[in-house]
N, C-alpha and C. Protein backbone atom coordinates (compact mmCIF):
# COMPACT_ATOMS: atom_id res chain seq x y z
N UNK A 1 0.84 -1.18 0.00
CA UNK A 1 0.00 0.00 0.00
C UNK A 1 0.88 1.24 0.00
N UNK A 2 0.61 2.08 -0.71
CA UNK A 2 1.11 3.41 -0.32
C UNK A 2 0.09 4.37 0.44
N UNK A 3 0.80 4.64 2.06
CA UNK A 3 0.37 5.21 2.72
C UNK A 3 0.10 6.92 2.59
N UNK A 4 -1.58 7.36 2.87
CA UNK A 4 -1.79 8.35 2.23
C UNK A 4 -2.60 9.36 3.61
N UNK A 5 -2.49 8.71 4.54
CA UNK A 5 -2.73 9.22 5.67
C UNK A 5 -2.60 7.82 6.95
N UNK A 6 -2.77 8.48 7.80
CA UNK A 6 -2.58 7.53 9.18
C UNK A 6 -3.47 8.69 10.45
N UNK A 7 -4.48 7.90 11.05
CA UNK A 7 -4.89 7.59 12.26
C UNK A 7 -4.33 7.25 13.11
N UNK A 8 -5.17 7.32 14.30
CA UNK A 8 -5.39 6.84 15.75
C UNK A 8 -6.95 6.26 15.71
N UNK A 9 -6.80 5.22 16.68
CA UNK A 9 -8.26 4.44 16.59
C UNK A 9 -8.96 5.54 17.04
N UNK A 10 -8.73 6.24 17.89
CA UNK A 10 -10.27 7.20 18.35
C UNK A 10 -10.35 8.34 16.82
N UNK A 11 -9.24 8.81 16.39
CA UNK A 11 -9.58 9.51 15.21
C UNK A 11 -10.22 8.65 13.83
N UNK A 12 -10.01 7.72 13.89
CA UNK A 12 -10.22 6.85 12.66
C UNK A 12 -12.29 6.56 12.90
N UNK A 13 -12.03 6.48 14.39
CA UNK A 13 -13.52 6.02 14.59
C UNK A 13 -14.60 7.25 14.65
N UNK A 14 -13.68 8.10 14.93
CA UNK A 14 -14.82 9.17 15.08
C UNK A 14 -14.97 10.35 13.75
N UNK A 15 -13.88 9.86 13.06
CA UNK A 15 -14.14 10.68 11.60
C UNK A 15 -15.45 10.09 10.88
N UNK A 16 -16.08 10.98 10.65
CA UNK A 16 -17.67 10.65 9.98
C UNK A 16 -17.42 10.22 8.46
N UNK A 17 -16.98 10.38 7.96
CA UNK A 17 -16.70 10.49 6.18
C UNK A 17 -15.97 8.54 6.33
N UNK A 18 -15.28 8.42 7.26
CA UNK A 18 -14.87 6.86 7.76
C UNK A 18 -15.70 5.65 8.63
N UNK A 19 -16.81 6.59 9.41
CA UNK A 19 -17.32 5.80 10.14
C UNK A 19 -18.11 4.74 9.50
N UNK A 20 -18.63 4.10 8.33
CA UNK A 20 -19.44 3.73 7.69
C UNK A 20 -18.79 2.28 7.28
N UNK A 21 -17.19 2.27 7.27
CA UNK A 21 -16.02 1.40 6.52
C UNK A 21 -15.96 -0.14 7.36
N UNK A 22 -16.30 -1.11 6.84
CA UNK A 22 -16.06 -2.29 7.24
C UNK A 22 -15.30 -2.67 8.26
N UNK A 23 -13.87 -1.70 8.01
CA UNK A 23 -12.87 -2.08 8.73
C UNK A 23 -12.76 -1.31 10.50
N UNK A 24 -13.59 -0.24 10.17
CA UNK A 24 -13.68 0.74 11.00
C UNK A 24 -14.54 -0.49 12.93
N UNK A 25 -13.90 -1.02 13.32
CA UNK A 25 -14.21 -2.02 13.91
C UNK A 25 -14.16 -1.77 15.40
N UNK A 26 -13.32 -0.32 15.96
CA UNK A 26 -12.69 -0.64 17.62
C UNK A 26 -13.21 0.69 17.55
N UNK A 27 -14.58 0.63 18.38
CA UNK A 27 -15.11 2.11 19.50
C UNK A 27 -14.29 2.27 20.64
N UNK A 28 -14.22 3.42 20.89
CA UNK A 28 -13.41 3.91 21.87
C UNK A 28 -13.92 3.75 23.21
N UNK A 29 -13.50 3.04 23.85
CA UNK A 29 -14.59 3.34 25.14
C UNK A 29 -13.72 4.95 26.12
N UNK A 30 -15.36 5.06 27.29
CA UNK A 30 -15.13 5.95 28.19
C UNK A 30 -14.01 5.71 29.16
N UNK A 31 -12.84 6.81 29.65
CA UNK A 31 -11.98 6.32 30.34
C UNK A 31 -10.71 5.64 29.56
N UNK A 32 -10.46 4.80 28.32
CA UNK A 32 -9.51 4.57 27.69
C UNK A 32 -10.08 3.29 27.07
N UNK A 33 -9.32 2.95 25.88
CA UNK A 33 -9.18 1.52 25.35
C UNK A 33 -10.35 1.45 24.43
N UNK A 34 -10.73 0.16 23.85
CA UNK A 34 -11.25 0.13 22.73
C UNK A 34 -12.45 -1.11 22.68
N UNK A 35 -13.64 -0.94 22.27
CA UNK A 35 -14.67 -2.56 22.47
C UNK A 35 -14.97 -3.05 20.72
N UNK A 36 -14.18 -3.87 20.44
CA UNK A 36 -14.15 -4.52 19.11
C UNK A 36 -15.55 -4.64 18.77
N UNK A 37 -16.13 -3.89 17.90
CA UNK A 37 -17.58 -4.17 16.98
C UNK A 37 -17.77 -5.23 16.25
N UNK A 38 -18.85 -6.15 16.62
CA UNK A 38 -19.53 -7.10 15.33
C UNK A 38 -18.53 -6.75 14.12
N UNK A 39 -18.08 -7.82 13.78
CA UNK A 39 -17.40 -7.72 12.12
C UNK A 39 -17.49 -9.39 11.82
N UNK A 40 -17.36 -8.96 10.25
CA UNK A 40 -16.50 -10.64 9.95
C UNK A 40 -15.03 -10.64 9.65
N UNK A 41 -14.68 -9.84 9.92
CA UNK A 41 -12.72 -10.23 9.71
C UNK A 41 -12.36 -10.09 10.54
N UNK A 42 -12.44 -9.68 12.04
CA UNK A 42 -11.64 -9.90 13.19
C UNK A 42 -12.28 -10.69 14.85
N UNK A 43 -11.89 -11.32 15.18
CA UNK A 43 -12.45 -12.15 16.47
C UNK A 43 -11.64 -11.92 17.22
N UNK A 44 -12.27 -11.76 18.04
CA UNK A 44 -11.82 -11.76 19.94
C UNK A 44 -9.91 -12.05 19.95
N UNK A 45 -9.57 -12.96 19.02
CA UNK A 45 -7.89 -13.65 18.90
C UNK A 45 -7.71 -12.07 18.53
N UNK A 46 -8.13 -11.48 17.70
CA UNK A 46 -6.87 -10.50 16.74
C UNK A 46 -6.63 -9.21 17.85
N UNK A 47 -7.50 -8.83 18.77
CA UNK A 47 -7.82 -7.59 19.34
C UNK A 47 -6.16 -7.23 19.89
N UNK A 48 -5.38 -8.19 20.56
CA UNK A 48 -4.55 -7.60 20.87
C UNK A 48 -3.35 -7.36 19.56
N UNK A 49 -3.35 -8.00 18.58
CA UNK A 49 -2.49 -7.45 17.57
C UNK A 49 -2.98 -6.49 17.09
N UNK A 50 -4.09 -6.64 16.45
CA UNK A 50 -4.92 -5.34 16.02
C UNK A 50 -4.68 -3.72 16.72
N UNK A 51 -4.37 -4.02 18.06
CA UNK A 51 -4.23 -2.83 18.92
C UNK A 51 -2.74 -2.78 19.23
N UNK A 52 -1.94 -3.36 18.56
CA UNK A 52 -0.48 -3.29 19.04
C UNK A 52 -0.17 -1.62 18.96
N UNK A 53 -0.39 -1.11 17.62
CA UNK A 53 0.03 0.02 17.77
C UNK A 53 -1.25 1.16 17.28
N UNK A 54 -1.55 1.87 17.96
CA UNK A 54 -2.31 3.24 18.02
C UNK A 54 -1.80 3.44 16.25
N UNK A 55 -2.36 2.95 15.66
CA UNK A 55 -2.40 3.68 13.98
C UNK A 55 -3.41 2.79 13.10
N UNK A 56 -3.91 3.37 12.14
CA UNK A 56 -5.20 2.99 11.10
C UNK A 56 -4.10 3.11 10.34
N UNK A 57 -3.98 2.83 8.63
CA UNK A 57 -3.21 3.46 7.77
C UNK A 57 -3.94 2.91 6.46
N UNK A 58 -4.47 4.13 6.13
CA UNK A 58 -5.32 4.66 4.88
C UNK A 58 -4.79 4.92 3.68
N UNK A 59 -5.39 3.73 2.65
CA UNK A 59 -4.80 4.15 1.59
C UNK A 59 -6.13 3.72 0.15
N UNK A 60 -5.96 4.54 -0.74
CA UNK A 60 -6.82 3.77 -1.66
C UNK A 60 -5.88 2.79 -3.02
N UNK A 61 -4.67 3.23 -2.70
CA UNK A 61 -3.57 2.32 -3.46
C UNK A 61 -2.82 1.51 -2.69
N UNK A 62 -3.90 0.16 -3.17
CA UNK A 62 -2.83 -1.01 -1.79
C UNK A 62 -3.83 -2.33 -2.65
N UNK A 63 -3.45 -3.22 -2.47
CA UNK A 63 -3.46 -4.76 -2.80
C UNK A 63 -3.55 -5.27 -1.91
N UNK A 64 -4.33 -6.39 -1.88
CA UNK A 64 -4.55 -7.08 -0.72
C UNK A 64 -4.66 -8.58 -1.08
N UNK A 65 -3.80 -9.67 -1.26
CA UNK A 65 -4.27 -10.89 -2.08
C UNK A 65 -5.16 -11.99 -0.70
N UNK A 66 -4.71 -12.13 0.29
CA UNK A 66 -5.10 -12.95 1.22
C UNK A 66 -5.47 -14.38 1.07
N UNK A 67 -6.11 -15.12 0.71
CA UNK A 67 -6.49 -16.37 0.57
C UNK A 67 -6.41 -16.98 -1.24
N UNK A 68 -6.22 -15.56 -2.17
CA UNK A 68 -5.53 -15.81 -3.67
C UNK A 68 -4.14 -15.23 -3.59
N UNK A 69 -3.31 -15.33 -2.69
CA UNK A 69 -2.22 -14.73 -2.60
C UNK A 69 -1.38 -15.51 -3.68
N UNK A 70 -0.40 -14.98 -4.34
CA UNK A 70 0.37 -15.50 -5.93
C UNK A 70 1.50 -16.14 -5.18
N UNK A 71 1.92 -16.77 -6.24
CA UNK A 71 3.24 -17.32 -6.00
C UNK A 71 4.33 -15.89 -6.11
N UNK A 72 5.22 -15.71 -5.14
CA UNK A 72 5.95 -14.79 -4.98
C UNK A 72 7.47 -15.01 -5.77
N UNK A 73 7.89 -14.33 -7.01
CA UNK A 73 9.09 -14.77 -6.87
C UNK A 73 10.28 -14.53 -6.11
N UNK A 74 11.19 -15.66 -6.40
CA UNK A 74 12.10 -15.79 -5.36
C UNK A 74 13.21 -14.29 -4.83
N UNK A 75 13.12 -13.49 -5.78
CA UNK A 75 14.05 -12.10 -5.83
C UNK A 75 13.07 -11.14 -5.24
N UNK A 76 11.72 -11.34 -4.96
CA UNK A 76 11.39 -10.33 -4.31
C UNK A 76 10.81 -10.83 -2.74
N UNK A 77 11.23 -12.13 -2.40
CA UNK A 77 11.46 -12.34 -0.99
C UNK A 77 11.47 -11.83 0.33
N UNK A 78 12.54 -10.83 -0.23
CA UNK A 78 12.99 -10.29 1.39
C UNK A 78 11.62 -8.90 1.62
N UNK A 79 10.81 -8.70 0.30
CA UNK A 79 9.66 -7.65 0.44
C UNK A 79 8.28 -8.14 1.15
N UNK A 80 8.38 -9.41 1.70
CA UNK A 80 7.14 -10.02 1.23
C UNK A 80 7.58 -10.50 3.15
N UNK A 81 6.58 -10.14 4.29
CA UNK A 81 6.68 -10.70 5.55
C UNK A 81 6.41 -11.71 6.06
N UNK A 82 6.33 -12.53 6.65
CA UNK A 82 6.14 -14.14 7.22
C UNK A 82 4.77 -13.72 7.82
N UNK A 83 4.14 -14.47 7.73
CA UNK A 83 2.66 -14.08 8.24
C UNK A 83 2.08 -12.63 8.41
N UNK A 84 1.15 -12.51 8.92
CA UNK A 84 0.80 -11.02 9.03
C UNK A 84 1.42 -10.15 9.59
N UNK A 85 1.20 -8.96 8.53
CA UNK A 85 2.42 -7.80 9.20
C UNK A 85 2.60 -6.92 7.86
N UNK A 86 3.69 -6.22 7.84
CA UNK A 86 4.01 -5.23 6.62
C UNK A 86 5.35 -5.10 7.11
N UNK A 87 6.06 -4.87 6.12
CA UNK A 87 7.34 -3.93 6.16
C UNK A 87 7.31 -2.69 5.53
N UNK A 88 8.11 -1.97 6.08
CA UNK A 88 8.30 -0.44 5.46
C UNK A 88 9.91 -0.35 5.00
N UNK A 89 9.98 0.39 4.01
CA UNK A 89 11.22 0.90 3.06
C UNK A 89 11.39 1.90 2.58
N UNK A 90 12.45 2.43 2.56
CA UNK A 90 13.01 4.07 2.55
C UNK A 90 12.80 4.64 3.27
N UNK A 91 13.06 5.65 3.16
CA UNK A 91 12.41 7.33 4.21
C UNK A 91 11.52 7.50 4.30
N UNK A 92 11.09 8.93 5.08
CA UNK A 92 9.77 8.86 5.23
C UNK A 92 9.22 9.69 3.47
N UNK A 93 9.79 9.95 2.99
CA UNK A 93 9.43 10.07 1.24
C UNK A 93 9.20 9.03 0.71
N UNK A 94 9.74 7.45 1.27
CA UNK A 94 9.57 6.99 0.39
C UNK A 94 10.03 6.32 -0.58
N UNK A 95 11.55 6.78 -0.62
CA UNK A 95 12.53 6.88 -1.30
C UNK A 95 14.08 6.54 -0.41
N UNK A 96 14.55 5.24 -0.77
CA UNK A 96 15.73 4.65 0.02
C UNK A 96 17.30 5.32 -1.17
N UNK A 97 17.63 5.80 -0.04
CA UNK A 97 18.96 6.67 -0.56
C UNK A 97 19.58 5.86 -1.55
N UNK A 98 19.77 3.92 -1.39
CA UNK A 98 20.63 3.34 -2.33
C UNK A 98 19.68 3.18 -3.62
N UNK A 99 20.57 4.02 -4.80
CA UNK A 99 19.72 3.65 -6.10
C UNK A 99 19.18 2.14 -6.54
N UNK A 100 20.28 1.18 -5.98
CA UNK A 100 19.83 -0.28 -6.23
C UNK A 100 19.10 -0.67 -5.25
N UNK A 101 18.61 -0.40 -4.22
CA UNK A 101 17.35 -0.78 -3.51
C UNK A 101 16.17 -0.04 -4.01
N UNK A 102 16.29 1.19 -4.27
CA UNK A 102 15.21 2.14 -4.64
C UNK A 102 14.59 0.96 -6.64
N UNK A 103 15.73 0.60 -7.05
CA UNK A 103 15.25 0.09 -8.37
C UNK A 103 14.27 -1.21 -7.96
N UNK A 104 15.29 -1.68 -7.20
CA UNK A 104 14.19 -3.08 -6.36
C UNK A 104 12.64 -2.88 -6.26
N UNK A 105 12.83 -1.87 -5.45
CA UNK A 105 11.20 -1.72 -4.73
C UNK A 105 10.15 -1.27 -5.81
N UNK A 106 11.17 -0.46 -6.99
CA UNK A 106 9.96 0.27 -7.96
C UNK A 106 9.16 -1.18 -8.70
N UNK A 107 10.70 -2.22 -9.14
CA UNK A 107 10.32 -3.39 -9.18
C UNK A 107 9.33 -4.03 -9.10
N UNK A 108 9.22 -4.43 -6.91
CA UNK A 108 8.49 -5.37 -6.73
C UNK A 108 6.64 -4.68 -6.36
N UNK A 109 6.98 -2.86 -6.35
CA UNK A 109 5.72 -2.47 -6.63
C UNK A 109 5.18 -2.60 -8.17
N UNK A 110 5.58 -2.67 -9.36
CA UNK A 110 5.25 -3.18 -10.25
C UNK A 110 4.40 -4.11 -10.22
N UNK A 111 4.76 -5.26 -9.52
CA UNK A 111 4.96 -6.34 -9.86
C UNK A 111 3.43 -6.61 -8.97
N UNK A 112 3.61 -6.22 -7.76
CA UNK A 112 2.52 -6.46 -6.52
C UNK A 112 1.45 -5.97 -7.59
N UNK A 113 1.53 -4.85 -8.23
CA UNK A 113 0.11 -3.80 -8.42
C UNK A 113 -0.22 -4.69 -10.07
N UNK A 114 0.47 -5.67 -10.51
CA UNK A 114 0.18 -5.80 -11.75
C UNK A 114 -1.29 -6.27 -12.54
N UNK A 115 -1.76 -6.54 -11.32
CA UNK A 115 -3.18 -7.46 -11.29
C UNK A 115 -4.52 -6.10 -11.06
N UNK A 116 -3.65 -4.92 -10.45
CA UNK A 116 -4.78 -4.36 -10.25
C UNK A 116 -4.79 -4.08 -8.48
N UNK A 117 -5.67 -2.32 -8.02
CA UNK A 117 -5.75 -2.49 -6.80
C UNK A 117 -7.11 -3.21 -6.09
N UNK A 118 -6.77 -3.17 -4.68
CA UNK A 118 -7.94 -3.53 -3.75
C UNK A 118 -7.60 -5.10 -3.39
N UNK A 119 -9.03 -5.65 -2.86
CA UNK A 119 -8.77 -6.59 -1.71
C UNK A 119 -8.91 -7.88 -3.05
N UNK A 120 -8.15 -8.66 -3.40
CA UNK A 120 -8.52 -9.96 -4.33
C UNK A 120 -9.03 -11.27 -3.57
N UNK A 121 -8.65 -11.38 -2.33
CA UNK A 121 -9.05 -12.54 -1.51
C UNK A 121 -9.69 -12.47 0.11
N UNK A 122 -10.24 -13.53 0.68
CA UNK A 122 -10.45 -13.24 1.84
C UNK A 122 -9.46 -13.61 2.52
N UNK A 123 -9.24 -12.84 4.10
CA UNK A 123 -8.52 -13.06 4.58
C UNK A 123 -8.10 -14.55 5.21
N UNK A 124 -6.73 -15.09 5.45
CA UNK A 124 -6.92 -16.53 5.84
C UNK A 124 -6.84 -16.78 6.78
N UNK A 125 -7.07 -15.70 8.05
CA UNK A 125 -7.27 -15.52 9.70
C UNK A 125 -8.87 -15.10 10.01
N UNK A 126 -9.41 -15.45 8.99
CA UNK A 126 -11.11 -15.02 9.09
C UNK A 126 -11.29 -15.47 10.01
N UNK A 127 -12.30 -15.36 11.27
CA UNK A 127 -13.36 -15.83 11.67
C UNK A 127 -14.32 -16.81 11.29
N UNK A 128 -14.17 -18.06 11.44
CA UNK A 128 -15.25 -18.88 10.73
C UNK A 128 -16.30 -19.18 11.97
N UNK A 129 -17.58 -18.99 11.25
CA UNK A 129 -18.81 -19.48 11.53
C UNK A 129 -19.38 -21.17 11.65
N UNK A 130 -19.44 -21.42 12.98
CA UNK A 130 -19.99 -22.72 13.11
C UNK A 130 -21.17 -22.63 12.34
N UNK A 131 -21.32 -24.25 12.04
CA UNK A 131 -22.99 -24.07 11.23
C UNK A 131 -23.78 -24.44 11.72
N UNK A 132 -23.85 -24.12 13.18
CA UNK A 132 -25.36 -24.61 14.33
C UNK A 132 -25.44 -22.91 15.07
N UNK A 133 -24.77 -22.09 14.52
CA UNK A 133 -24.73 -20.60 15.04
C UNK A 133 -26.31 -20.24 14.31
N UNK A 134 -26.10 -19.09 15.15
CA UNK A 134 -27.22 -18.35 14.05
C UNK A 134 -26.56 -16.83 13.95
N UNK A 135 -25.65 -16.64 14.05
CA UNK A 135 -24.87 -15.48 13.27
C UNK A 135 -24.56 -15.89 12.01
């Protein structure tokens, strides 16, 4: 994703133009901290990763493969994190001082965005639904 703003859960939740968003999931409670809302992509397990760090990060250019995730090739490896998570690269521009890392990344953003943006799969930490529930 290229990051195009960043939150705080109480700002993320209480911006109106955001409040409406799927993802928009952790009310703030009175006094401090956060009460995870009805969703289908996060359960009771994720709340404390989910809350590791005080930031939302908003973007409308980002990929998301999750459960159609591609075969990665082997040279763009070290871009790609072991389970959930992200890495960040360069400065805060954006832009990593070594020209041969900076060629890398233009690279493996190529490469990520080639299919197109947005979410292509579901996530593979979903929440699954027993089938004697009635949710």
């Amino acid at each position: 994703m290229r990051v195009e703003r960043a939150f705080t859960f109480a700002e993320y939740y209480g911006d109106e133009t955001l409040r409406s968003r799927i993802d928009n999931i952790y009310r703030p409670k009175v006094g401090g901290g956060y009460i995870q809302q009805r969703n289908d992509s996060h359960g009771p397990s994720n709340v404390r990763k989910d809350l590791s760090a005080d930031r939302v990060l908003v973007s409308k250019q980002f990929v998301y493969f999750g459960e159609k995730a591609p075969f990665i090739p082997e040279h763009f490896l070290d871009f790609v994190p072991r389970g959930r998570g992200h890495r960040v690269f360069g400065n805060a521009l954006g832009e990593p001082d070594d020209p041969l890392a900076n060629k890398k990344i233009k690279s493996f953003v190529r490469w990520a965005f080639s299919g197109g943006v947005g979410k292509k799969g579901r996530a593979f930490d979903r929440p699954r639904k027993h089938h004697n529930c009635s949710d």
